[in-house]
Protein backbone atom coordinates (compact mmCIF):
# COMPACT_ATOMS: atom_id res chain seq x y z
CA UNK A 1 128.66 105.45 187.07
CA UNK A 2 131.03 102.58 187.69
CA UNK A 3 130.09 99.97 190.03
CA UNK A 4 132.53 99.77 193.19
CA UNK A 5 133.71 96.59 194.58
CA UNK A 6 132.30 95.66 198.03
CA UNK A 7 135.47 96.13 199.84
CA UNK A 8 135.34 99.85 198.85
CA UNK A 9 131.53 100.71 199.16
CA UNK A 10 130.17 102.87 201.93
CA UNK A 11 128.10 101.90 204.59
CA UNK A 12 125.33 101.80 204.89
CA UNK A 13 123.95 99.55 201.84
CA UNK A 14 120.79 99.46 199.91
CA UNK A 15 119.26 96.82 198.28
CA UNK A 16 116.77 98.04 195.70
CA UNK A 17 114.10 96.68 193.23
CA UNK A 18 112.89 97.35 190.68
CA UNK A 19 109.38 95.96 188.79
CA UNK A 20 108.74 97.11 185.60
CA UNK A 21 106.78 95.78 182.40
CA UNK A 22 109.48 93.58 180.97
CA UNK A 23 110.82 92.25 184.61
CA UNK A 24 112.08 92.92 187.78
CA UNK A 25 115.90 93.45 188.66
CA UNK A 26 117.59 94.15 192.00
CA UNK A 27 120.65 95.93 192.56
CA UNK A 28 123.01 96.87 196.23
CA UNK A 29 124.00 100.96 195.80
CA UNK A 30 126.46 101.96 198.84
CA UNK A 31 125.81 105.01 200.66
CA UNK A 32 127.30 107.28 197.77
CA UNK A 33 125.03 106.03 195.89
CA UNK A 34 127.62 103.85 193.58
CA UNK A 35 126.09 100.21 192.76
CA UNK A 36 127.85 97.58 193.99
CA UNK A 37 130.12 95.46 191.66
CA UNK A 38 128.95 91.68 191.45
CA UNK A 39 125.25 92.63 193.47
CA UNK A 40 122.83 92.66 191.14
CA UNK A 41 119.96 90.16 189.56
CA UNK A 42 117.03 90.47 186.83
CA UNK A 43 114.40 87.97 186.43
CA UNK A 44 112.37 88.25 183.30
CA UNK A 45 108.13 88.67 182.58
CA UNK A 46 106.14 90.57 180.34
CA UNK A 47 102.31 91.07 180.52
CA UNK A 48 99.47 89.32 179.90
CA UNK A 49 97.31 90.77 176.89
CA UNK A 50 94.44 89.80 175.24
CA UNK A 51 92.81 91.52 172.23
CA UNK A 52 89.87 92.83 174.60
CA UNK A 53 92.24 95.30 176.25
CA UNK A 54 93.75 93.15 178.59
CA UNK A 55 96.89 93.95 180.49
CA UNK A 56 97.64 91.97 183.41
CA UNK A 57 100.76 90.15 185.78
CA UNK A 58 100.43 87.53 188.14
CA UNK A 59 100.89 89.17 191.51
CA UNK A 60 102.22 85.97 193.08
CA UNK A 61 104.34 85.26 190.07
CA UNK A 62 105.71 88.63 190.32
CA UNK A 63 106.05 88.18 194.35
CA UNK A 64 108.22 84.66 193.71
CA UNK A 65 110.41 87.28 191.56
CA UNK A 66 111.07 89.41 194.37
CA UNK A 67 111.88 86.89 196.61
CA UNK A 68 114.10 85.83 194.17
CA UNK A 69 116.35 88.81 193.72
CA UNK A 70 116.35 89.31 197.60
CA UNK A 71 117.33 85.84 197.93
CA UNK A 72 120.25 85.98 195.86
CA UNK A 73 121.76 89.15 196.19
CA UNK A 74 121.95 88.89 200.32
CA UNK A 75 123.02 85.49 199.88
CA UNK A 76 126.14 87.02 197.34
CA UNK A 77 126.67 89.61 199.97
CA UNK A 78 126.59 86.91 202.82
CA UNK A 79 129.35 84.83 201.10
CA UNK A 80 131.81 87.86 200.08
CA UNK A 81 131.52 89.40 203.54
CA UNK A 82 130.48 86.64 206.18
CA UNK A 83 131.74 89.11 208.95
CA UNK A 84 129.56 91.56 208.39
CA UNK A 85 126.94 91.07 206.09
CA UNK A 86 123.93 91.48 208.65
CA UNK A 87 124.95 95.20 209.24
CA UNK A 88 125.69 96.40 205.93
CA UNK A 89 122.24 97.04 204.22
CA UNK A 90 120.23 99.05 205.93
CA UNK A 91 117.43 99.58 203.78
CA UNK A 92 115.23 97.99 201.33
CA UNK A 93 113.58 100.12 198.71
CA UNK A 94 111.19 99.70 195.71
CA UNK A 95 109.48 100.86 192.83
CA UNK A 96 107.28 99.80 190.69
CA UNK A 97 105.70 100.47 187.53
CA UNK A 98 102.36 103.05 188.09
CA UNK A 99 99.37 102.17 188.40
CA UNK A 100 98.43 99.05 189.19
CA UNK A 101 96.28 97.08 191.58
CA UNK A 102 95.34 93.74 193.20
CA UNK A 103 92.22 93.20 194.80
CA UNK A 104 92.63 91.02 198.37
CA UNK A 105 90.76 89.09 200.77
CA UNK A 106 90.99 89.42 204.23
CA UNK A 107 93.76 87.24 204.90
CA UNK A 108 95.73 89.15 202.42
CA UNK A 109 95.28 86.45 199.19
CA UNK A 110 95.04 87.91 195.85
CA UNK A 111 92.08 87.59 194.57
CA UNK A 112 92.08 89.37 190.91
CA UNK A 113 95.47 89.35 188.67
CA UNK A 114 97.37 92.69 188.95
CA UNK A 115 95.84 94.93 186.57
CA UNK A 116 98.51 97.50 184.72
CA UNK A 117 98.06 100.86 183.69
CA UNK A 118 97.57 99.38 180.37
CA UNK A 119 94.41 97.72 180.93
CA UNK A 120 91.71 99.35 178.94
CA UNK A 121 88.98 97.24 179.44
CA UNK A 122 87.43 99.97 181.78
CA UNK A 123 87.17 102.07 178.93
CA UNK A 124 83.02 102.65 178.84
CA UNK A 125 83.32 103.60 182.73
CA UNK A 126 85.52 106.29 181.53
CA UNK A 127 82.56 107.62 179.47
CA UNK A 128 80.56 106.51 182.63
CA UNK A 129 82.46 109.09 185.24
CA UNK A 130 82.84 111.87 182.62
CA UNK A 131 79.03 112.36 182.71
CA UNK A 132 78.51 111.74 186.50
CA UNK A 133 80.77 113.72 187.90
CA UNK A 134 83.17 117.28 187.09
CA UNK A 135 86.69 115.58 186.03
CA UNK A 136 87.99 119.81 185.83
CA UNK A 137 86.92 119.50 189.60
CA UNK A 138 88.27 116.42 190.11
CA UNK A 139 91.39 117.13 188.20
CA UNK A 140 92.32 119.88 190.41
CA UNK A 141 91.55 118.04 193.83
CA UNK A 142 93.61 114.61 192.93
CA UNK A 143 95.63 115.75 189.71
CA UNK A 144 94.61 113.19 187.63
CA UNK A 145 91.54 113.09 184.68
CA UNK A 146 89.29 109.93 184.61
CA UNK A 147 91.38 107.22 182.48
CA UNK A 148 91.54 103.81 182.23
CA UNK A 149 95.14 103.84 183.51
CA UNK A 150 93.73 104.94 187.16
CA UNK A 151 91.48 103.81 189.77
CA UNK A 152 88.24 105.20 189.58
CA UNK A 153 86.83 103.63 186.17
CA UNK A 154 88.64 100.54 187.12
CA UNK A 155 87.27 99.72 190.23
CA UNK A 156 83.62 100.88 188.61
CA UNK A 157 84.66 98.31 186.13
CA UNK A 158 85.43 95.87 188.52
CA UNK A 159 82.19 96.01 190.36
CA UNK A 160 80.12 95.55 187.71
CA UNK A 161 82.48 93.13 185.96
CA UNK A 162 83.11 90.54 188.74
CA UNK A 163 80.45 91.79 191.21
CA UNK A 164 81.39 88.39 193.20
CA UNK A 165 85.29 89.23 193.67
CA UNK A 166 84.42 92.77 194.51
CA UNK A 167 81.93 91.94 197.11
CA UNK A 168 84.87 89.57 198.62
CA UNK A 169 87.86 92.23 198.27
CA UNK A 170 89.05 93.66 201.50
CA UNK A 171 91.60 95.75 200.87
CA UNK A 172 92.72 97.64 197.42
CA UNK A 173 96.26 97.18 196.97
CA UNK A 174 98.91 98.16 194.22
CA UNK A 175 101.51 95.79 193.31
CA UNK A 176 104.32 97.07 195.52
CA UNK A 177 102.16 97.47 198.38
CA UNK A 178 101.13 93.23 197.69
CA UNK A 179 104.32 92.03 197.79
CA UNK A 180 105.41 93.90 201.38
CA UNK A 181 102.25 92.92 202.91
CA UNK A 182 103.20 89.30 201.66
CA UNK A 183 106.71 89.74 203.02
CA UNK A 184 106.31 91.64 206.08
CA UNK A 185 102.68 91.28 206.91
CA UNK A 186 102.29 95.49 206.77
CA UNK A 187 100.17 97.37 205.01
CA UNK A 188 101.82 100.96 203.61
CA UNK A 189 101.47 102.78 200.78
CA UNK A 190 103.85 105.85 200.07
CA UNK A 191 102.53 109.39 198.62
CA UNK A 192 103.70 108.65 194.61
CA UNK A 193 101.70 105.32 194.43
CA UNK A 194 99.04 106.15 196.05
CA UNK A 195 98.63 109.52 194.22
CA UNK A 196 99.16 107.45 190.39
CA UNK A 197 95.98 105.74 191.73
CA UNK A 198 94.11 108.91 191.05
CA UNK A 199 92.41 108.92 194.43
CA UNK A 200 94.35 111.10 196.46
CA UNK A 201 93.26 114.27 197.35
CA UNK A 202 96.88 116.39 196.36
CA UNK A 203 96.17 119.27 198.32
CA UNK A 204 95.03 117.69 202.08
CA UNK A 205 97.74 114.67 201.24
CA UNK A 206 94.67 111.80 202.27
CA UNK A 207 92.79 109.54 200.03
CA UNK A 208 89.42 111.22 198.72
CA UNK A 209 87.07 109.36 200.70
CA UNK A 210 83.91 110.57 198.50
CA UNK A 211 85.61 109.98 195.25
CA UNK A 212 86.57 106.36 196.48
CA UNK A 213 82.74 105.79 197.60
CA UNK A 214 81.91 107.17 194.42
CA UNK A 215 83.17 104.64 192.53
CA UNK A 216 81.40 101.86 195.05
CA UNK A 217 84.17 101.02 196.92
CA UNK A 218 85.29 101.46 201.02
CA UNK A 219 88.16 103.88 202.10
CA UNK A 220 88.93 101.66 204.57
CA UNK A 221 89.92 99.08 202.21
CA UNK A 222 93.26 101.32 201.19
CA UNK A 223 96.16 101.31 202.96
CA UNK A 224 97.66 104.23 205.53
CA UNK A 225 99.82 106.69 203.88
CA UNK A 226 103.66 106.83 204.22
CA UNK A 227 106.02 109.89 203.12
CA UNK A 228 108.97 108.61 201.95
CA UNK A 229 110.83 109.50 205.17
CA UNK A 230 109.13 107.03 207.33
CA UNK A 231 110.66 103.35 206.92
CA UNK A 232 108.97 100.64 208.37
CA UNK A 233 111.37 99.58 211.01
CA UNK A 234 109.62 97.13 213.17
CA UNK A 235 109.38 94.05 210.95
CA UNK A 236 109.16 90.85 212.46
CA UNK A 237 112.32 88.19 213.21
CA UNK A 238 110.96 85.53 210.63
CA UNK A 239 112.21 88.21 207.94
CA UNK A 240 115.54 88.65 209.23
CA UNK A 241 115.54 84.22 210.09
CA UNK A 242 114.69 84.40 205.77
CA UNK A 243 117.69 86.74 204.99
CA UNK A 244 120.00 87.00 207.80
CA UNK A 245 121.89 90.09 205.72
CA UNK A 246 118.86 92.21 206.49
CA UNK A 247 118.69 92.03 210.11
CA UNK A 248 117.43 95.55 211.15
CA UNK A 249 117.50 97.26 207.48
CA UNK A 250 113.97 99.56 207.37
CA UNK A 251 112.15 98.78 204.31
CA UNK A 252 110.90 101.60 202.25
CA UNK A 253 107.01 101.22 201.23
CA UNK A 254 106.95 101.27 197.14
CA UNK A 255 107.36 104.37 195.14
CA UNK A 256 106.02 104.95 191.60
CA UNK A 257 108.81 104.43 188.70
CA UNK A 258 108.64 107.53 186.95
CA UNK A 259 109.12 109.55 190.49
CA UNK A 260 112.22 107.34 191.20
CA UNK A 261 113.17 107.58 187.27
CA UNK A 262 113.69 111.30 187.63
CA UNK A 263 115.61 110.91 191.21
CA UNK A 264 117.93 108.93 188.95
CA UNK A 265 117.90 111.08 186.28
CA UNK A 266 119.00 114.17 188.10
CA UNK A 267 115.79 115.99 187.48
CA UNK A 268 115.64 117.10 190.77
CA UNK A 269 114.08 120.66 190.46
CA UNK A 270 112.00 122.44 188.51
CA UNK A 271 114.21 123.60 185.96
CA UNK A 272 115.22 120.07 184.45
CA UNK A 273 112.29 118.12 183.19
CA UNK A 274 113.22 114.25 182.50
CA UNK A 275 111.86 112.34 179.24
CA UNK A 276 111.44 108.92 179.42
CA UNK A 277 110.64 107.01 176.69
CA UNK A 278 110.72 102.89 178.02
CA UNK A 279 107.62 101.09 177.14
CA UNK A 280 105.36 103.69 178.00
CA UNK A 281 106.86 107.71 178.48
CA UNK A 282 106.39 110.60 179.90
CA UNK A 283 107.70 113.93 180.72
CA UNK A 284 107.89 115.02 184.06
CA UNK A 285 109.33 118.06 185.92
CA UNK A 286 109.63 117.56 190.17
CA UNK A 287 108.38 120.75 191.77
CA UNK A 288 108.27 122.15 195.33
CA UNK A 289 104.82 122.53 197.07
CA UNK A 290 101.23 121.83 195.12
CA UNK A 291 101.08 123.57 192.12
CA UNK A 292 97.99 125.41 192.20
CA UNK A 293 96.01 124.55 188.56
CA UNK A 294 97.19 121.67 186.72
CA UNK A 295 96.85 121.97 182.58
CA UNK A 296 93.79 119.64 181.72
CA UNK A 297 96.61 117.67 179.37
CA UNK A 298 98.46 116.83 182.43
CA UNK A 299 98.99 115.49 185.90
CA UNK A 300 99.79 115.99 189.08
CA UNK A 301 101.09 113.76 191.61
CA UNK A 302 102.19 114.56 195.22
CA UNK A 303 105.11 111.82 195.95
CA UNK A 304 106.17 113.43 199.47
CA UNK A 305 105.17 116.28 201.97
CA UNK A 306 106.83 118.43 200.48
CA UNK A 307 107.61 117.75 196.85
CA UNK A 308 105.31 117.05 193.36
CA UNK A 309 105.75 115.52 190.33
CA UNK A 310 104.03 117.48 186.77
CA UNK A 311 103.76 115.98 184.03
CA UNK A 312 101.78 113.92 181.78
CA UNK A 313 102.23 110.58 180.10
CA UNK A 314 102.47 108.45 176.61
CA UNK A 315 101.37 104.95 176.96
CA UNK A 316 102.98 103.82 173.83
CA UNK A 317 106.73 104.99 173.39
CA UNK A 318 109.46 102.24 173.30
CA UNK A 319 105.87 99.98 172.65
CA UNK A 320 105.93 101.44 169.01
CA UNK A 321 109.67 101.07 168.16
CA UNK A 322 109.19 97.05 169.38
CA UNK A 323 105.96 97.02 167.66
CA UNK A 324 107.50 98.10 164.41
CA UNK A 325 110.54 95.93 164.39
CA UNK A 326 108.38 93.12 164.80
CA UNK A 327 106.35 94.41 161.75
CA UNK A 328 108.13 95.68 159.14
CA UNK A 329 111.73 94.47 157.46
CA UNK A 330 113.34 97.18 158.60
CA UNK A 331 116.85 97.15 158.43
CA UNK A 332 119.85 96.83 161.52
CA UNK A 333 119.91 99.83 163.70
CA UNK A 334 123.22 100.96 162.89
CA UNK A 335 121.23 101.98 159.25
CA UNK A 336 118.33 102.94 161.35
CA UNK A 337 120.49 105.50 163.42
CA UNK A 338 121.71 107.01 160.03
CA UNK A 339 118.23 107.63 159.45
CA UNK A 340 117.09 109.17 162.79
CA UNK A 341 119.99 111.96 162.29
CA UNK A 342 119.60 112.42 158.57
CA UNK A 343 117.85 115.99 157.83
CA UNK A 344 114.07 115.33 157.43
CA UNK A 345 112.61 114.96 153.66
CA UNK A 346 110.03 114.49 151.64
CA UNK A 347 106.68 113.37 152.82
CA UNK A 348 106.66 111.17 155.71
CA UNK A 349 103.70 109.23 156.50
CA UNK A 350 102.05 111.29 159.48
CA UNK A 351 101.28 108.54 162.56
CA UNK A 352 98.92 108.84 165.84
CA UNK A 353 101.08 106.18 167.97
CA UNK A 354 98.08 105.42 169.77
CA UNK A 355 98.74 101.19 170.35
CA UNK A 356 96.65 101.40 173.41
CA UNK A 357 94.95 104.14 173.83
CA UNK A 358 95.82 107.85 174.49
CA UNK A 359 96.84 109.25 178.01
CA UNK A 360 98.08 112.80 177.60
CA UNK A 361 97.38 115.21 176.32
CA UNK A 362 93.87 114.16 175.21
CA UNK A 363 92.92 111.34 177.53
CA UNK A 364 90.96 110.03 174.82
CA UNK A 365 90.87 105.89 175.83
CA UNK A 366 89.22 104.60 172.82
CA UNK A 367 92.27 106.09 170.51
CA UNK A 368 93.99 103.82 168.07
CA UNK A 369 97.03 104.40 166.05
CA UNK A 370 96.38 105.45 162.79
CA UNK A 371 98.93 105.82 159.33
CA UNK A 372 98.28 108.16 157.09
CA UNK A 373 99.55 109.92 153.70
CA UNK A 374 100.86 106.10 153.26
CA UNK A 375 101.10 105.56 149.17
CA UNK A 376 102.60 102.87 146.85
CA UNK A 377 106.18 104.27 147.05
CA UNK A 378 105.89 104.24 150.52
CA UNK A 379 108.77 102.33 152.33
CA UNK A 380 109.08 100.41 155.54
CA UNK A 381 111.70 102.81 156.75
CA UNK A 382 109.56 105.68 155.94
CA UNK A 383 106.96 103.85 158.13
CA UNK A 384 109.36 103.93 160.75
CA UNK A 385 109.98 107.28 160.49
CA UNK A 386 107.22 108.90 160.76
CA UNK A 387 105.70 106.77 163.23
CA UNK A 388 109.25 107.87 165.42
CA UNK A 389 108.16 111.63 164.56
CA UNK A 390 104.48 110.94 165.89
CA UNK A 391 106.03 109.28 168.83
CA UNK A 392 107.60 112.78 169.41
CA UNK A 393 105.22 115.32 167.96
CA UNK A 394 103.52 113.79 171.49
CA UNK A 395 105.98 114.30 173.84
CA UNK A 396 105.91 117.90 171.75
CA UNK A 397 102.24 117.86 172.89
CA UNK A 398 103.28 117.54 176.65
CA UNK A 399 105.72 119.87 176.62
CA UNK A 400 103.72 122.73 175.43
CA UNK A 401 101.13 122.37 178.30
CA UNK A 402 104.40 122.31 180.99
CA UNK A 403 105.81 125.01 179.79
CA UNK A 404 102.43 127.20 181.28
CA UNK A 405 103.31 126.04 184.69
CA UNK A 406 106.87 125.79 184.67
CA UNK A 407 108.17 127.53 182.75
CA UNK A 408 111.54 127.37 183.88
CA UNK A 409 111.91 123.77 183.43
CA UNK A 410 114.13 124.32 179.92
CA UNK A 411 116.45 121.39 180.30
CA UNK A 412 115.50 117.89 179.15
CA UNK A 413 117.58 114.92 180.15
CA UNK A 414 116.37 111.70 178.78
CA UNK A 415 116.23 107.87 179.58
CA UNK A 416 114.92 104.78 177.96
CA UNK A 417 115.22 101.68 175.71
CA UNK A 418 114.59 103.91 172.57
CA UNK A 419 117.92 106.27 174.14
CA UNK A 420 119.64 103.63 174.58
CA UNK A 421 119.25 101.23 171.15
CA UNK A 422 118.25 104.47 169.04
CA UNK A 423 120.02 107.96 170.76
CA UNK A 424 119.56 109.41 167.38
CA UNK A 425 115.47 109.63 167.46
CA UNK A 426 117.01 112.29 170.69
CA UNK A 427 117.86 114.37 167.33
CA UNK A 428 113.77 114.25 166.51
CA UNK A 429 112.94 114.76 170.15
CA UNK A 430 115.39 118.13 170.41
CA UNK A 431 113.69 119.44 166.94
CA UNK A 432 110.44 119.20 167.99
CA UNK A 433 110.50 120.06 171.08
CA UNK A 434 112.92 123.33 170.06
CA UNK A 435 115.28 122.73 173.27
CA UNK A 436 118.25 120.96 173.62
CA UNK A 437 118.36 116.92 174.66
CA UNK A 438 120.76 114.94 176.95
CA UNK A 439 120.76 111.75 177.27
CA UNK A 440 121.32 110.22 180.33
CA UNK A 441 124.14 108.08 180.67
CA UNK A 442 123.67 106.83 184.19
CA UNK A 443 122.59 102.60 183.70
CA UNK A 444 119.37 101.72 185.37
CA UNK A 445 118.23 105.49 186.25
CA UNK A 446 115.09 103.89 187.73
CA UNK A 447 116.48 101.76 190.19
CA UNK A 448 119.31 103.46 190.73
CA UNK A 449 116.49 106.86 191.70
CA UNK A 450 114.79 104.29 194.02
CA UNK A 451 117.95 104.08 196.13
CA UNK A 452 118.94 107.97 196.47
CA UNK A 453 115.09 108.32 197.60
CA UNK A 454 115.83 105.96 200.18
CA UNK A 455 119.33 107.43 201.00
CA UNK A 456 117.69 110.63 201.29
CA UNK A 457 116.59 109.27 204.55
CA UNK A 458 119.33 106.64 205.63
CA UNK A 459 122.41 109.13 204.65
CA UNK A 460 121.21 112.15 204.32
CA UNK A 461 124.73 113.68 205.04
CA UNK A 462 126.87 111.56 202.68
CA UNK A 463 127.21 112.98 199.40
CA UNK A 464 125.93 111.90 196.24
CA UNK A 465 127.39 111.69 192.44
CA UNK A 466 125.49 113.35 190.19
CA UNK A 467 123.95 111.43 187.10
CA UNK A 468 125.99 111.01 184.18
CA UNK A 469 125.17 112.52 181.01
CA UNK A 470 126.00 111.65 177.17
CA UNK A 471 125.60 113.41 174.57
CA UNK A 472 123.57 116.25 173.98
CA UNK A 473 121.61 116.96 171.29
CA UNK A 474 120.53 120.68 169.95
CA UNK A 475 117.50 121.84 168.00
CA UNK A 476 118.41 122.69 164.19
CA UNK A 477 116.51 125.38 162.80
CA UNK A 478 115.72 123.76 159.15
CA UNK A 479 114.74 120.84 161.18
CA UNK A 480 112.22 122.17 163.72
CA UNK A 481 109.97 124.32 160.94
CA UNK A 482 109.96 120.69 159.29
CA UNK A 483 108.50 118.87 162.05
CA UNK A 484 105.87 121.65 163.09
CA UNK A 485 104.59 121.00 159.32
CA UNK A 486 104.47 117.51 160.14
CA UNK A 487 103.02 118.36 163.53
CA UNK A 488 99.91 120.60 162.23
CA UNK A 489 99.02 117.27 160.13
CA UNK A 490 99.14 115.15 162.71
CA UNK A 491 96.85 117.88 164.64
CA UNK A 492 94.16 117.39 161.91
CA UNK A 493 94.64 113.87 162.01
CA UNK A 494 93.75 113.72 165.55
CA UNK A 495 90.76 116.14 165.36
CA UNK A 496 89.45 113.70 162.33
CA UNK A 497 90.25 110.46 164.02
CA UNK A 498 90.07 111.15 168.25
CA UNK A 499 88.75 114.60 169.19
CA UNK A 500 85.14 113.54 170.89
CA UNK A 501 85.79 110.26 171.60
C-alpha cells in the first residue's frame, strides 16, 4: 500500500508500535488505514541468549526504544503541521511479540529482565506441571498446553529459581503492559496478551485464579483485563506536556503480534488462515465465538469479546534460514531462489528444525534439531534444502490439526522475512501443505494490523483498503507426493528422536 503524504491523510491519525525480536519500529497510518509518508522510525535490538536456554531483553532498554520512536515521529508530525498537530492522532496502539514477562516491585521497577517466549530454561517445570496437574483439562479451559513459552512453568521456575525476586514481585507484567505503566502510570492488559500468557480462562474471559495460585503466585498481582474496544482515555497532562501531538489521543493497551499480524494480513475470518514465518511462525485462523475443543497440537487464544485466534506455533522459522546462512557457504539468494522453485530430487537430508525447542504440534521442550540421511556427497545447498522442507513439513503438521476445526479456512496468505528474501520456499509451503499460497504484499503487516485493530474503534465507519497480495503460489501434483515421502521420514525421525520427551 503506498504511503500518503500528510497533507492528504485522513483524520484521525494513529501512531503505532511495534516490538518484535529484532527491534521496535513505529509508524503514523491515517484513518484509511494508509501509512503516512515521511512518519515512521525503527530502532534496532536482538535478544539476549546464553547456551543454558536463555532468552531475554532489557525491559528498560526496550522502554528508552519506545520513547524513542514516540519522540520522533510526533516531533516530525509537529514540524510538518504546527497548526494542527495536537488533534491529528488520536490513538496510540501496540503490539508486541507473545509471551513475555517482567516481574515488578511495587513502585512499578523491573525487577527480572523480560523473559521471551524463547526462554527454555523452565523446561524441567514443564515435566513438573505435566504430572501435577491434567494439561487436556487445562488445555480446554485456557487454550494453551504447559510450555516453556507460557506462564505457568515460568513463574514455577521463577520461584524456585530466584525465590528472593519472587518474594519481592508485585505485579506480573508482559512487556507491553511495562512500558504503558512506565508511560502512563496504568495498569491494562488486553484479551490477546493476556490469553498468550496461558492463564486465562478462554471461556469466562478472566484470569484462572487457581491455575495462577497453582503455580505459587497471587492473581492480584496481574493486571485488569481490557477488550480491545476500551482505550484508556484519561491519561494524565505530564504525557501530553512530553508530546504535545498527543494531547487527548486514547492509548490502546498492547495486543499480541501474531493477532495484529493477521489483522494486517487480511485474515480476518475463518476461511483465510495467515502463515507467518518471521523468526518464530505460526499458522493462525481468527474465528468467531470460543471454539468448543481445541486439537491437543494447537492453541487457542481469545483476543476480544467476541473474536478467537486458532492456531499453533513454530519457534524456529526465519531462526533456521539465519541460522544456516551463518553456517554453511551457501551461495547468493538469487541461486538460492532457483533452488526453492526447482522440482524436488534426489535424497534430501530429512531435518527436525527444532533450534529451540518444539511448540506445536508436539510441545515437546527438550527437542533439538536434528540432520539426518546426511552422507559424503552431501552439499551445503542440499543442507539448506531440506532443512527449508522440515521448516515446512511443520507448518504441514499445523495445518492438518486446523483443518478438524475449521475446516473452511482453505486460503493461506503469508508474511515474513523468509517471504520476503526467499518467496520461492512459498513453492515448498503450497506443496506440502496441498493448497494454494499468497504472499502478502502489504509492508509491515504487523504494525500495520495493530493500527486497523485500533481503527476498529476510533473509525469504525471509514473504510479500509484491503491487504495487498503478490503472487500466488499453487500445489503441483509431482511435487506434493514428493514431500509427503519426505514428510513420513521426518515422522520417524521425530518418533526416534522427540516422541516421550
Amino acid at each position: 500500500m503506498a504511503a500518503v503524504p500528510l497533507s492528504q491523510a485522513r483524520d484521525p491519525l494513529t501512531l503505532a508500535i511495534d516490538i518484535g525480536s529484532r527491534g521496535s519500529r513505529a509508524r503514523v497510518y491515517d484513518a484509511g488505514g494508509a501509512p503516512v509518508r515521511g512518519l515512521k522510525h525503527r530502532v534496532a535490538h536482538q535478544f539476549l541468549t546464553r547456551p543454558d536456554g536463555s532468552s531475554e531483553l532489557d525491559p528498560d532498554a526496550t522502554l528508552a526504544e519506545v520513547v524513542e520512536l514516540i519522540t520522533a515521529l510526533t516531533e516530525r508530525l509537529s514540524a510538518d503541521d504546527r497548526a494542527h498537530a495536537a488533534r491529528r492522532i488520536g490513538a496510540v496502539a501496540m503490539d508486541t511479540f507473545a509471551s513475555s514477562l517482567v516481574g515488578v516491585d511495587a513502585d512499578g521497577t523491573a525487577l527480572t529482565p523480560c523473559f521471551t517466549y524463547a526462554d527454555s530454561r523452565p523446561a524441567a517445570r514443564v515435566a513438573e506441571l505435566r504430572a501435577e496437574l491434567d494439561e487436556a483439562a487445562v488445555q480446554e479451559r485456557t487454550g494453551c498446553r504447559f510450555h516453556t513459552g507460557y506462564l505457568p512453568a515460568r513463574l514455577r521456575w521463577l520461584k524456585e529459581s530466584s525465590p528472593d525476586v519472587f518474594a519481592r514481585t508485585a505485579r506480573w507484567l508482559s512487556l507491553g503492559e511495562y512500558i504503558f505503566a512506565r508511560l502512563l502510570g496504568r495498569y491494562a492488559v488486553s484479551f490477546s496478551t493476556a490469553a498468550w500468557t496461558g492463564l486465562l480462562d478462554r471461556r469466562a474471559g478472566v484470569w484462572d485464579a487457581d491455575l495462577i495460585r497453582a503455580c505459587g503466585a497471587n492473581p492480584a498481582g496481574f493486571s485488569p483485563l481490557h477488550d480491545a474496544t476500551s482505550p484508556l482515555t484519561d491519561i494524565g497532562a505530564d504525557v501530553a506536556a512530553r508530546w504535545p501531538a498527543l494531547a487527548g489521543a486514547s492509548w490502546f493497551p498492547a495486543i499480541a503480534d501474531g493477532y495484529a499480524s493477521n489483522a494486517g494480513s487480511g485474515a480476518v475470518d475463518a476461511t483465510v488462515v495467515a502463515l507467518s514465518a518471521a523468526t518464530g511462525g505460526a499458522m493462525r485462523v481468527l474465528v468467531e465465538g470460543v471454539p468448543e475443543r481445541v486439537p491437543s497440537g494447537l492453541w487457542c487464544y481469545r483476543v476480544d469479546e467476541r473474536r478467537s485466534l486458532l492456531g499453533g506455533a513454530l519457534n524456529d522459522s526465519g531462526r533456521v534460514l539465519t541460522w544456516l546462512r551463518d553456517r554453511l557457504q551457501l551461495p547468493d539468494d538469487a541461486a538460492l531462489e532457483v533452488a526453492l522453485r526447482a522440482p524436488p530430487a534426489g535424497s534430501l537430508p530429512v531435518v527436525l528444525p527444532f533450534l529451540t525447542g518444539e511448540r506445536s504440534p508436539g510441545w515437546a521442550v527438550a527437542a533439538r534439531a536434528a540432520f539426518a540421511g546426511v552422507t559424503e556427497s552431501t552439499t551445503a545447498l542440499d543442507l539448506f534444502l531440506g532443512a527449508m522442507a522440515g521448516v515446512a513439513l511443520r507448518y504441514g503438521r499445523i495445518a492438518a490439526q486446523l483443518d478438524e476445526v475449521a475446516p473452511a479456512a482453505r486460503r493461506v496468505v503469508a508474511s515474513g522475512n523468509i517471504t520476503e528474501t526467499l518467496p520461492g520456499w512459498l513453492q515448498m509451503a503450497a506443496d506440502v501443505l496441498g493448497r494454494p499460497v499468497t504472499r502478502v504484499a502489504t509492508k509491515q503487516p504487523t504494525l500495520r494490523g495493530t493500527a486497523l485493530i485500533a481503527l476498529e474503534t476510533l473509525a469504525p465507519d471509514v473504510a479500509r483498503a484491503p491487504a495487498e497480495m503478490g503472487e500466488t503460489y499453487n500445489p503441483l501434483p509431482e511435487h506434493m507426493a514428493y514431500y509427503r515421502e519426505l514428510g513420513d521420514r521426518q515422522e520417524a525421525l521425530y518418533r526416534a528422536l522427540v516422541s516421550g520427551r
